[in-house]
N, C-alpha and C. Protein backbone atom coordinates (compact mmCIF):
# COMPACT_ATOMS: atom_id res chain seq x y z
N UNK A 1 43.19 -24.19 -33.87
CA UNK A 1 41.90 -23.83 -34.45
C UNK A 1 42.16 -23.29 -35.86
N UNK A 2 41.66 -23.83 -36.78
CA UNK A 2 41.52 -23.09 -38.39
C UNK A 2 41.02 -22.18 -38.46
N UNK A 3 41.03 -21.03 -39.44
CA UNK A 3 40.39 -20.82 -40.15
C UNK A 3 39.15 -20.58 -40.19
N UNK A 4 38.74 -21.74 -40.42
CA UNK A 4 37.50 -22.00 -40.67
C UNK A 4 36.82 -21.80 -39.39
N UNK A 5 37.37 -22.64 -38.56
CA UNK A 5 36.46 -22.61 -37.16
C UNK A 5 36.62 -21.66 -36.35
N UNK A 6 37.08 -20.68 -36.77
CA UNK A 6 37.64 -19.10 -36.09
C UNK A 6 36.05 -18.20 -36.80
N UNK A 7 36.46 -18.61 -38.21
CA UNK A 7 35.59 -17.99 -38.44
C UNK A 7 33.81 -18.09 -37.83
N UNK A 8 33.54 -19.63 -38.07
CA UNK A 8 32.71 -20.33 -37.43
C UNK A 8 32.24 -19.67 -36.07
N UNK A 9 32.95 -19.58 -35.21
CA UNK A 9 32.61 -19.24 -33.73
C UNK A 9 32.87 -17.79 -33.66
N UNK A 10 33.33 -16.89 -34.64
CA UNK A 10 33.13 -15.38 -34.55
C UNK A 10 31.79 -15.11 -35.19
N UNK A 11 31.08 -15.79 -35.94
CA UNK A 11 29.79 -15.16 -36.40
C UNK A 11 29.20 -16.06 -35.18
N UNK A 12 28.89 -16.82 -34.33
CA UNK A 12 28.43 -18.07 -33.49
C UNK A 12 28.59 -16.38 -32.25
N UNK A 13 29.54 -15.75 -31.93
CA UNK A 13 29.77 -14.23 -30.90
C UNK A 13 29.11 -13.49 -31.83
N UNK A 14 29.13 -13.16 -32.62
CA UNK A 14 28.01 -12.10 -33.07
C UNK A 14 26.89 -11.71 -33.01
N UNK A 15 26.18 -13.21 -33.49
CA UNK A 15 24.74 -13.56 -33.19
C UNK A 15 24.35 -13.20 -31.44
N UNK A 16 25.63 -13.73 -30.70
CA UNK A 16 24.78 -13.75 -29.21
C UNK A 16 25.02 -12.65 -29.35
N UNK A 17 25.83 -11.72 -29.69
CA UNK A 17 25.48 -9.72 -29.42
C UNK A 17 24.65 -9.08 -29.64
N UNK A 18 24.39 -9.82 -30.45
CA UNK A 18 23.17 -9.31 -31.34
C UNK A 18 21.84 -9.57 -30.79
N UNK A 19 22.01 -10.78 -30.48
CA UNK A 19 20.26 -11.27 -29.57
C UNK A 19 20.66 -11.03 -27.95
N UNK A 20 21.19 -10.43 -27.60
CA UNK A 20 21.54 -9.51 -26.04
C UNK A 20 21.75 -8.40 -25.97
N UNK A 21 20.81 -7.67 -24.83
CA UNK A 21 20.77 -6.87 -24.64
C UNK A 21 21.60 -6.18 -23.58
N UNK A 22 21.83 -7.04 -22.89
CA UNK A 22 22.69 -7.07 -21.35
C UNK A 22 24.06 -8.06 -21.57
N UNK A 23 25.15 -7.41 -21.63
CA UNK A 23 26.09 -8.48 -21.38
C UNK A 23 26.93 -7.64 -20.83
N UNK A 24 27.41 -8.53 -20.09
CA UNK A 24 28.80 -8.89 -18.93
C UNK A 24 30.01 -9.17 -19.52
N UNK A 25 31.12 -8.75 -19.16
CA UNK A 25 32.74 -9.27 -19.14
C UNK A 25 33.03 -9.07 -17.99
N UNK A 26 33.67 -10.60 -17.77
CA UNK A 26 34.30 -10.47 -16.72
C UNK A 26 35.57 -11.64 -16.85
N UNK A 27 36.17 -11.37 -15.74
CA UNK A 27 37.78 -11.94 -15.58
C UNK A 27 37.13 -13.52 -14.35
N UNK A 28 37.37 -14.49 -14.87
CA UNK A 28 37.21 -15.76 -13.67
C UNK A 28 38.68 -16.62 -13.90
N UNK A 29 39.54 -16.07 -14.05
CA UNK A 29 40.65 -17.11 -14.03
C UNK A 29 41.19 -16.89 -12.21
N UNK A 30 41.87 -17.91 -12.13
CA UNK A 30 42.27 -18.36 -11.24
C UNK A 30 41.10 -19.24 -10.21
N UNK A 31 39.76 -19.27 -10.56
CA UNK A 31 38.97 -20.08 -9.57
C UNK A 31 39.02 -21.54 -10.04
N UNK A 32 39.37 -22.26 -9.20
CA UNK A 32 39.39 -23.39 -9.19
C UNK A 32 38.22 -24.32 -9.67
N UNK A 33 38.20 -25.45 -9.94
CA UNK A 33 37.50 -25.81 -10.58
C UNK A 33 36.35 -25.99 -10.12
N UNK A 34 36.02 -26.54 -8.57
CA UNK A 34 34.72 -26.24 -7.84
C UNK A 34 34.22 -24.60 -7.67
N UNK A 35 34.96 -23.96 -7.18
CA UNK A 35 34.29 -22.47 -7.43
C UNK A 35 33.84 -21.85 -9.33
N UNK A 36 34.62 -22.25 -10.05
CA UNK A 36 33.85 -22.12 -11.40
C UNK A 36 32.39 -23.04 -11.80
N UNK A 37 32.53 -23.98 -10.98
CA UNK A 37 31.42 -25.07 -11.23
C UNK A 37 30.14 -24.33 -10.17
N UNK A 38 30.56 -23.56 -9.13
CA UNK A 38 29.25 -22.81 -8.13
C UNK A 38 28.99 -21.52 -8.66
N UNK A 39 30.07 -21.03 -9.67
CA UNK A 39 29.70 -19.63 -10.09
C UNK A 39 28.33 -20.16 -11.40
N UNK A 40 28.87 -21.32 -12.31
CA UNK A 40 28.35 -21.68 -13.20
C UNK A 40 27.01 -21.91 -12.98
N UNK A 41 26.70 -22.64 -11.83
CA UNK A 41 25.71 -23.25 -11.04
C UNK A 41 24.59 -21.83 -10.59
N UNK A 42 25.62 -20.85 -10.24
CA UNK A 42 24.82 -19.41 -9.36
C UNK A 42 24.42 -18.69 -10.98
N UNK A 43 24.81 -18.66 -11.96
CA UNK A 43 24.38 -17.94 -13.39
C UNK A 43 23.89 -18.60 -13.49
N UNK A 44 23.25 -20.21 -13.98
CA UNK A 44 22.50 -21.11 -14.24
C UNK A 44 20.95 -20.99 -13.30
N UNK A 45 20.95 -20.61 -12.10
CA UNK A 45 19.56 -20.17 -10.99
C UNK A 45 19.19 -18.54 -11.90
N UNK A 46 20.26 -17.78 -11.77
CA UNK A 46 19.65 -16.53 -12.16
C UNK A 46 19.22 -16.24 -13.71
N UNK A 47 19.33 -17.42 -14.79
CA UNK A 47 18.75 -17.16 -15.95
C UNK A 47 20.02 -16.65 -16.73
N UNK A 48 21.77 -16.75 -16.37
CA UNK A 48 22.19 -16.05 -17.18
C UNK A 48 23.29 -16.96 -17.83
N UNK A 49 23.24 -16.94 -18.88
CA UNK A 49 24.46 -17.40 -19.75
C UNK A 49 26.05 -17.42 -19.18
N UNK A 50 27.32 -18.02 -19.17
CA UNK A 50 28.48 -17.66 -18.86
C UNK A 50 29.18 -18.52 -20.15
N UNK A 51 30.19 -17.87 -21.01
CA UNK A 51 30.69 -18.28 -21.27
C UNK A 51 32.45 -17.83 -21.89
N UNK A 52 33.18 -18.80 -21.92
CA UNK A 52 34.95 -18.02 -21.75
C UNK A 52 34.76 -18.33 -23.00
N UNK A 53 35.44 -17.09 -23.86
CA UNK A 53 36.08 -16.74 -25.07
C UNK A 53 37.01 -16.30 -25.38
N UNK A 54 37.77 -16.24 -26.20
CA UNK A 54 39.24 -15.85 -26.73
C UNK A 54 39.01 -14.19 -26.94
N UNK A 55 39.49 -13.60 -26.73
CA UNK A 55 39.23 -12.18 -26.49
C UNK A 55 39.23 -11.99 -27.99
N UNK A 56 41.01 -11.89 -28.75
CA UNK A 56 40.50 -12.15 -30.17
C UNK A 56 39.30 -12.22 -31.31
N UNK A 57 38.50 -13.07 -30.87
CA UNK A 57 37.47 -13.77 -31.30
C UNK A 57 36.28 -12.84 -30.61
N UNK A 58 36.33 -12.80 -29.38
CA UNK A 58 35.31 -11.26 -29.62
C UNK A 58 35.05 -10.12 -29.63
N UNK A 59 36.83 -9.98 -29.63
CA UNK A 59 36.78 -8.44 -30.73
C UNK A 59 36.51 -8.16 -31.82
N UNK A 60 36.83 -9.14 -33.03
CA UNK A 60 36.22 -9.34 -33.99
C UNK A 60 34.81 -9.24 -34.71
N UNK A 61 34.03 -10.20 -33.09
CA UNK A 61 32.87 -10.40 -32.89
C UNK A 61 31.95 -8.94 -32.96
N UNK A 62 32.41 -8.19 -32.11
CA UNK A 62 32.27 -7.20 -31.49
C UNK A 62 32.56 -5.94 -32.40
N UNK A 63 33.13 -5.94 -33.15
CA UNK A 63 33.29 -5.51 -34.52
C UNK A 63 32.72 -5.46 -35.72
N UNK A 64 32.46 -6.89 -35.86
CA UNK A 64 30.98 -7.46 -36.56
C UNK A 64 29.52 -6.94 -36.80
N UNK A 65 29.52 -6.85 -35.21
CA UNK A 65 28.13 -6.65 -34.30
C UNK A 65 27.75 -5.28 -35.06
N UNK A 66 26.04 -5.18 -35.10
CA UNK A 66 25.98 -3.60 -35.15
C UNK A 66 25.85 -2.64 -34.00
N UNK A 67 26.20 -3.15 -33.05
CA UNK A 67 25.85 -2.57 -31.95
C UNK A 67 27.76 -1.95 -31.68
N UNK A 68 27.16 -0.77 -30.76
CA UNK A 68 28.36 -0.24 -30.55
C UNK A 68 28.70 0.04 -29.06
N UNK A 69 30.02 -0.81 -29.06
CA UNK A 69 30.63 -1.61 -28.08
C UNK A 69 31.63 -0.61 -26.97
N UNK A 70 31.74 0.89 -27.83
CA UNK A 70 32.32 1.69 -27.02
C UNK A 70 33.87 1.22 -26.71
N UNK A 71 34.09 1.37 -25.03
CA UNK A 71 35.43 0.98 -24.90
C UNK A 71 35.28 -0.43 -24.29
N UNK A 72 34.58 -1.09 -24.69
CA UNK A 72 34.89 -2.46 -24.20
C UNK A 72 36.14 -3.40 -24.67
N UNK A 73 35.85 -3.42 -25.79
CA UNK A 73 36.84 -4.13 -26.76
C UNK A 73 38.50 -3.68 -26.10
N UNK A 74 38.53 -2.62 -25.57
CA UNK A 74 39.90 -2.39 -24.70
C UNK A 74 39.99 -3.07 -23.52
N UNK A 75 38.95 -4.06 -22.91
CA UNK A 75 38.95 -4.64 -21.67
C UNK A 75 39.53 -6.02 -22.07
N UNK A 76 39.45 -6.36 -23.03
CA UNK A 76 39.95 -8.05 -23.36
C UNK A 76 41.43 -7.81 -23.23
N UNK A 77 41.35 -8.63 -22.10
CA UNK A 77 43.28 -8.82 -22.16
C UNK A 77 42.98 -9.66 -20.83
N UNK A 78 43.93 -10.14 -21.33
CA UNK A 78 43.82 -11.48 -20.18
C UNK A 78 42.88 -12.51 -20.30
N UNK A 79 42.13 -13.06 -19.14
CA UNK A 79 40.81 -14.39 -19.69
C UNK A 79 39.63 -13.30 -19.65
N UNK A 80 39.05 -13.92 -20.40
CA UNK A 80 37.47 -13.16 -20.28
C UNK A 80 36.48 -14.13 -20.28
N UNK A 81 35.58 -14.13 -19.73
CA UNK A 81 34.25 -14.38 -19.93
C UNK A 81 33.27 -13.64 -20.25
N UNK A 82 31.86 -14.31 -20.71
CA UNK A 82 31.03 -13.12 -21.17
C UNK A 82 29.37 -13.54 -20.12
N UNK A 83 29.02 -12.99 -19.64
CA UNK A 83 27.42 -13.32 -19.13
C UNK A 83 26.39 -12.57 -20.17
N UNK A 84 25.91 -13.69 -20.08
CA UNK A 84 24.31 -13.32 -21.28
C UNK A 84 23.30 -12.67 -20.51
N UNK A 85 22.30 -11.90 -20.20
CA UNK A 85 21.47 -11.87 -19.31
C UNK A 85 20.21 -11.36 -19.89
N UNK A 86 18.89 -11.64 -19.57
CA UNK A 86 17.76 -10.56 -19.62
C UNK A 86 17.15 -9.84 -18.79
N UNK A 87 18.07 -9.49 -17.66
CA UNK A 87 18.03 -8.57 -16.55
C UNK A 87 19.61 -8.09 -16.34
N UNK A 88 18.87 -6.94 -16.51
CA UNK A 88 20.28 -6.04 -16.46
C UNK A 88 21.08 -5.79 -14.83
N UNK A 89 20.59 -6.17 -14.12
CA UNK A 89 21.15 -6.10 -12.84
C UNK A 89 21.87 -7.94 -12.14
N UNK A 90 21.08 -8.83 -13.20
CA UNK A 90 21.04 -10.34 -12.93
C UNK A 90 22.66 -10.23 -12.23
N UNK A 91 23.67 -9.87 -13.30
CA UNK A 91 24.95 -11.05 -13.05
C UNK A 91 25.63 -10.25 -12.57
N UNK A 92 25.58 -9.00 -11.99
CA UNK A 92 25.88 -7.98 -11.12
C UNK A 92 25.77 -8.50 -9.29
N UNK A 93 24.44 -8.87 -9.29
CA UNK A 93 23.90 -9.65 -8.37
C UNK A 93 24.91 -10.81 -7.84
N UNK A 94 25.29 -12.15 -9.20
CA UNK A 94 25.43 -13.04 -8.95
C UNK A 94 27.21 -12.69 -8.69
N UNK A 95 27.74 -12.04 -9.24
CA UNK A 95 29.32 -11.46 -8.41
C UNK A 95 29.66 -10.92 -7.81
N UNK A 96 28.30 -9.77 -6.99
CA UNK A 96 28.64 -9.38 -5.81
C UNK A 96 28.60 -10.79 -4.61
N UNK A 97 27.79 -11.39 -5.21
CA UNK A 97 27.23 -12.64 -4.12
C UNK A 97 28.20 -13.37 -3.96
N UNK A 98 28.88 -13.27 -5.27
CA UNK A 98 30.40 -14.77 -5.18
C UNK A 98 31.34 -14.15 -4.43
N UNK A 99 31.58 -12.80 -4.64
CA UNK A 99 32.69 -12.41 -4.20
C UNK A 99 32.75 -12.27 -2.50
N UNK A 100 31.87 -13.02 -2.32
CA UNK A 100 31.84 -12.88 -0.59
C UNK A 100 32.97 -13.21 -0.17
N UNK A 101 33.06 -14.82 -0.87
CA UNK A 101 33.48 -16.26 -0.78
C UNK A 101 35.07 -15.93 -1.43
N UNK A 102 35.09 -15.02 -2.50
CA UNK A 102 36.47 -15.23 -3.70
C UNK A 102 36.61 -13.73 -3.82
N UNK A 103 37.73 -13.65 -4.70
CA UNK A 103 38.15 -12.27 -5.33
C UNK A 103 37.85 -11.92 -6.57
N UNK A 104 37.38 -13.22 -7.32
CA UNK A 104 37.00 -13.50 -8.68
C UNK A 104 35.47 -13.49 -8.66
N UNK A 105 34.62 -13.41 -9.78
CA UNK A 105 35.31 -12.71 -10.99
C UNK A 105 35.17 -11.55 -10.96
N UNK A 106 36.37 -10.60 -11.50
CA UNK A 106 36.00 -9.46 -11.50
C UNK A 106 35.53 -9.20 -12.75
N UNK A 107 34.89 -7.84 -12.48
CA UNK A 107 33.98 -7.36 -13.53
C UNK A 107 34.97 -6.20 -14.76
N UNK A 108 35.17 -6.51 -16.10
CA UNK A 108 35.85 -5.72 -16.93
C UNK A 108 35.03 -4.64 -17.31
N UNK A 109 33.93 -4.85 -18.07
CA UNK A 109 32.46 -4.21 -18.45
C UNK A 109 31.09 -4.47 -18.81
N UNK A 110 30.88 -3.77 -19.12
CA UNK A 110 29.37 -4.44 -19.03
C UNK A 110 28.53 -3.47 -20.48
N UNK A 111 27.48 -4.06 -21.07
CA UNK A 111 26.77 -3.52 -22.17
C UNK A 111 25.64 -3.74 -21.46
N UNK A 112 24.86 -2.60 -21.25
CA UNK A 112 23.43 -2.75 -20.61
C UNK A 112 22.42 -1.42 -21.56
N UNK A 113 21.62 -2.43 -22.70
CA UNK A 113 20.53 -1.74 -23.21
C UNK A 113 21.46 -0.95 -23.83
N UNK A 114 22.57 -0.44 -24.23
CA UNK A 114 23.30 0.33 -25.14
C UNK A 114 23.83 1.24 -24.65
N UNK A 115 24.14 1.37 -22.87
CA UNK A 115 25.20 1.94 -22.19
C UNK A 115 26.27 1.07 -22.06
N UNK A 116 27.50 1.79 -21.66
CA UNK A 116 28.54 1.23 -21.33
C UNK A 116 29.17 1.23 -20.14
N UNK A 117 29.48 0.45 -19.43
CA UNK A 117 29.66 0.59 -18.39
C UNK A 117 31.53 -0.07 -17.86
N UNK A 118 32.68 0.52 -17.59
CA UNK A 118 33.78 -0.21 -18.17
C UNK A 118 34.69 -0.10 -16.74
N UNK A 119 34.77 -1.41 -16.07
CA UNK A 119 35.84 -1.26 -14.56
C UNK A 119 34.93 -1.83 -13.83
N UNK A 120 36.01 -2.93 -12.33
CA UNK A 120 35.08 -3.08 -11.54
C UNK A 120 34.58 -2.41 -10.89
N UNK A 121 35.08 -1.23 -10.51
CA UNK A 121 34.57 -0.14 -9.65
C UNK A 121 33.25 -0.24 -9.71
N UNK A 122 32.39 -0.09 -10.69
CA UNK A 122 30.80 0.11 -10.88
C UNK A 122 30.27 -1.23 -10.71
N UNK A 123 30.69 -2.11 -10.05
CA UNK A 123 30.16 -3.24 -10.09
C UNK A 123 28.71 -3.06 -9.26
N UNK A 124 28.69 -2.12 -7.85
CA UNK A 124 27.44 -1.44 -6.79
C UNK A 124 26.61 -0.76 -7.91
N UNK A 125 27.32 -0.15 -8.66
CA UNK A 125 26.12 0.78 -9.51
C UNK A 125 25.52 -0.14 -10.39
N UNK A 126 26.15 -1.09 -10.33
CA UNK A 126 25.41 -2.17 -11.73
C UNK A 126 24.15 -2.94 -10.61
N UNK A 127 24.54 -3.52 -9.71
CA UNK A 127 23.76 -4.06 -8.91
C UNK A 127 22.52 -3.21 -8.75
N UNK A 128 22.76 -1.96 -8.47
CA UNK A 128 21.30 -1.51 -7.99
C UNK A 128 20.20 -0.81 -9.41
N UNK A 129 20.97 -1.21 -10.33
CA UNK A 129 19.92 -1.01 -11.64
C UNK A 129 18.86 -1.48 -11.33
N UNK A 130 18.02 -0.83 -11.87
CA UNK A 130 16.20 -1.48 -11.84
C UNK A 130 16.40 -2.25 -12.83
N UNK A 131 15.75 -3.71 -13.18
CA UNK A 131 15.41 -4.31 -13.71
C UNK A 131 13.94 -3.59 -14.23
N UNK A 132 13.64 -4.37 -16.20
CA UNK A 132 12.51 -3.33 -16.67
C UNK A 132 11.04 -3.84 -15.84
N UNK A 133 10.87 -5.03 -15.09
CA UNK A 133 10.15 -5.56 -14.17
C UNK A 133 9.90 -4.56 -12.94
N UNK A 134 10.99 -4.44 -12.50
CA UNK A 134 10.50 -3.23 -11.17
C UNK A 134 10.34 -2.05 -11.83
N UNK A 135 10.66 -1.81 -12.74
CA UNK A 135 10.85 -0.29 -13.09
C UNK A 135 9.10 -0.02 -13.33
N UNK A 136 8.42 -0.96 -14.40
CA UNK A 136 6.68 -1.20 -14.42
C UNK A 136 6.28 -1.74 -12.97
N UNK A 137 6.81 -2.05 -12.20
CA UNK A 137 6.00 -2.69 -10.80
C UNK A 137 6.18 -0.41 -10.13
N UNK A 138 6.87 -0.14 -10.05
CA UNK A 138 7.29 1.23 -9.41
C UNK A 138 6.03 1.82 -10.49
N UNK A 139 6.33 1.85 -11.61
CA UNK A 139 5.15 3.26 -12.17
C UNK A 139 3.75 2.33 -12.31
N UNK A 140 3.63 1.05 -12.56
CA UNK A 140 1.88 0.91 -11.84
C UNK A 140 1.31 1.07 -10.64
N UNK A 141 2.84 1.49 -9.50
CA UNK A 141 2.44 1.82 -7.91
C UNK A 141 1.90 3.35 -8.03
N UNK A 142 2.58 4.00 -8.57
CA UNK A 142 2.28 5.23 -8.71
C UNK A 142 1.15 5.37 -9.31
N UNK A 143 0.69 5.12 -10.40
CA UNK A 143 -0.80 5.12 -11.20
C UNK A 143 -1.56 4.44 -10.34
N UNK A 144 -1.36 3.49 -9.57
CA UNK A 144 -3.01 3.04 -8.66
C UNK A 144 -2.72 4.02 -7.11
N UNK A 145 -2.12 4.96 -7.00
CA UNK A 145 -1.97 5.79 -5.88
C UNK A 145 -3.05 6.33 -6.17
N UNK A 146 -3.40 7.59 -7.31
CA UNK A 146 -4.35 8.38 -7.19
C UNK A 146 -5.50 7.86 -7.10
N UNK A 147 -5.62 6.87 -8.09
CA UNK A 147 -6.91 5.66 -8.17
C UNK A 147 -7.34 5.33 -6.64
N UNK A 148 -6.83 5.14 -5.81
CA UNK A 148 -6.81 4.50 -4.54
C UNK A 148 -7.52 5.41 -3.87
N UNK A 149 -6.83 7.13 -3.86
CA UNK A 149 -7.29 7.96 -2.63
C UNK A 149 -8.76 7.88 -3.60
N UNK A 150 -9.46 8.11 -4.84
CA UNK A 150 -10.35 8.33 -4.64
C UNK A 150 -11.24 7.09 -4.91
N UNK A 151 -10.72 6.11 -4.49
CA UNK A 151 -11.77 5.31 -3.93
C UNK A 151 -11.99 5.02 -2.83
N UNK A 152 -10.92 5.53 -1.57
CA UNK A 152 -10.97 5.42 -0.27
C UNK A 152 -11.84 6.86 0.13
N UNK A 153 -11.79 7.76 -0.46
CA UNK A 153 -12.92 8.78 -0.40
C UNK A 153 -14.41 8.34 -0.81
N UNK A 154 -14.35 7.77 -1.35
CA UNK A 154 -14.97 7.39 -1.87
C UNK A 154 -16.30 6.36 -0.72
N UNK A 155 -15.31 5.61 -0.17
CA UNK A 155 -15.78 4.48 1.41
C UNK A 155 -16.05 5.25 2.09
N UNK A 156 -15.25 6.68 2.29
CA UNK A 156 -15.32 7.25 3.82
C UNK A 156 -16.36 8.34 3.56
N UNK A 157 -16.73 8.57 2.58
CA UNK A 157 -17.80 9.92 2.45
C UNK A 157 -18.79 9.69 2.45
N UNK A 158 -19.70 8.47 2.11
CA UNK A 158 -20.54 7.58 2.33
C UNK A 158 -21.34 7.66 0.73
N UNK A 159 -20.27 8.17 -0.10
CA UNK A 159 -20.74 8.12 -1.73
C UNK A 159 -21.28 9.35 -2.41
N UNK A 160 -21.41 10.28 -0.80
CA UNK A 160 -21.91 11.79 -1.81
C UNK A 160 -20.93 12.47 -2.53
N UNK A 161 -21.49 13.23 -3.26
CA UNK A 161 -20.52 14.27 -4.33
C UNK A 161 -19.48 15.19 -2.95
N UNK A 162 -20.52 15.78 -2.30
CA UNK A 162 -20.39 16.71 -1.66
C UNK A 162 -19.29 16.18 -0.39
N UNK A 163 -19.49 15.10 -0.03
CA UNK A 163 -18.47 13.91 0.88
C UNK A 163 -17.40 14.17 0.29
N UNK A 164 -17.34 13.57 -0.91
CA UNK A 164 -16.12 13.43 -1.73
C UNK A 164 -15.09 14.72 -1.79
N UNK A 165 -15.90 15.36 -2.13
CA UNK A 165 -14.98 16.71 -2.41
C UNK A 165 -14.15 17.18 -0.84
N UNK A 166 -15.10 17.41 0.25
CA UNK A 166 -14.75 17.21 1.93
C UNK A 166 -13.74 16.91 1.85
N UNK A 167 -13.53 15.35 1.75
CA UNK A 167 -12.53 14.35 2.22
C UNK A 167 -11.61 14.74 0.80
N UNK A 168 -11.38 14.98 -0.52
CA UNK A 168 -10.22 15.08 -0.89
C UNK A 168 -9.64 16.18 -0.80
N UNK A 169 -10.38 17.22 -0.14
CA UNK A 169 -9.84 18.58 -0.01
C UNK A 169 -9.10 18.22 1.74
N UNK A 170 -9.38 17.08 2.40
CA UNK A 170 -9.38 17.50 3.62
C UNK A 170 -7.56 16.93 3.33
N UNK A 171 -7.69 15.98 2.56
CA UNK A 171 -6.33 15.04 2.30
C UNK A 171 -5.27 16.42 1.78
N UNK A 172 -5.66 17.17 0.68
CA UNK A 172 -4.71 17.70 -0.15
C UNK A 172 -4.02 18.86 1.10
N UNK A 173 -4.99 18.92 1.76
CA UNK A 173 -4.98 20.23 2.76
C UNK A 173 -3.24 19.62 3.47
């Protein structure tokens, strides 16, 4: 590779750092070529990017970036891959799921929203992140709670003031 095309594909890693919010490192060497083709296949269902890079090249990258990468850049050694995601729990998901089957891939670190997250160990804590989808499905549950009791007071009091007050005092009681 030149030069040139070093350079080429380190601003080509920049850009994706830059337009992600969620990314993954992880280690997939040693899976054979059908299990890389079902991992590829299992990131491809969940919406997420996979792709192997020269560690080199995205340290550099990663360097580049304005975002700050913490201790990641100490995880490149060996093969790496990177998962793209717009759910921060996505490819957490998709390697607990592989690893039923394999030992691979393991997880080096992870950039989620501008934490750092570095070892497989946390691979469970990555999984059970809220996605920003549930996190608004959880607090519009909570905001139509109160809404709710007083419209179910509302049915059961038969619409008086004086009902109303009854029945939400009888609830708080």
């Amino acid at each position: 590779m030149t030069r040139e095309e070093k350079s080429v594909v380190i601003e080509e890693l920049t850009a994706q750092l830059g337009d992600n919010a969620i990314i993954y490192l992880t280690d997939i060497s040693g899976l054979d070529a059908v299990a890389t083709s079902n991992l590829r296949r299992a990131c491809f269902k969940s919406n997420i990017k996979l792709a192997v890079v020269k560690n080199t090249l995205l340290e550099k990258a990663m360097e580049a970036s304005d975002k700050n990468f913490g201790e990641l850049p100490s995880t490149l050694k060996g093969n790496t891959s990177v998962m793209y995601s717009e759910t921060g729990n996505a490819p957490a998901k998709v390697i607990k799921a592989f690893r039923k089957k394999s030992e691979k891939p393991l997880l080096k670190g992870a950039f989620i929203e501008e934490a750092i997250y570095v070892g497989d160990d946390l691979l469970d804590t990555l999984v059970d992140i809220k996605s920003k989808e549930e996190l608004l499905g959880d607090i519009i549950g909570l905001l139509q709670s109160p809404a709710k009791n007083v419209i179910s007071a509302l049915k059961s009091s038969g619409g008086t003031i004086a009902g109303i007050v009854k029945t939400l005092s009888e609830r708080e009681g």
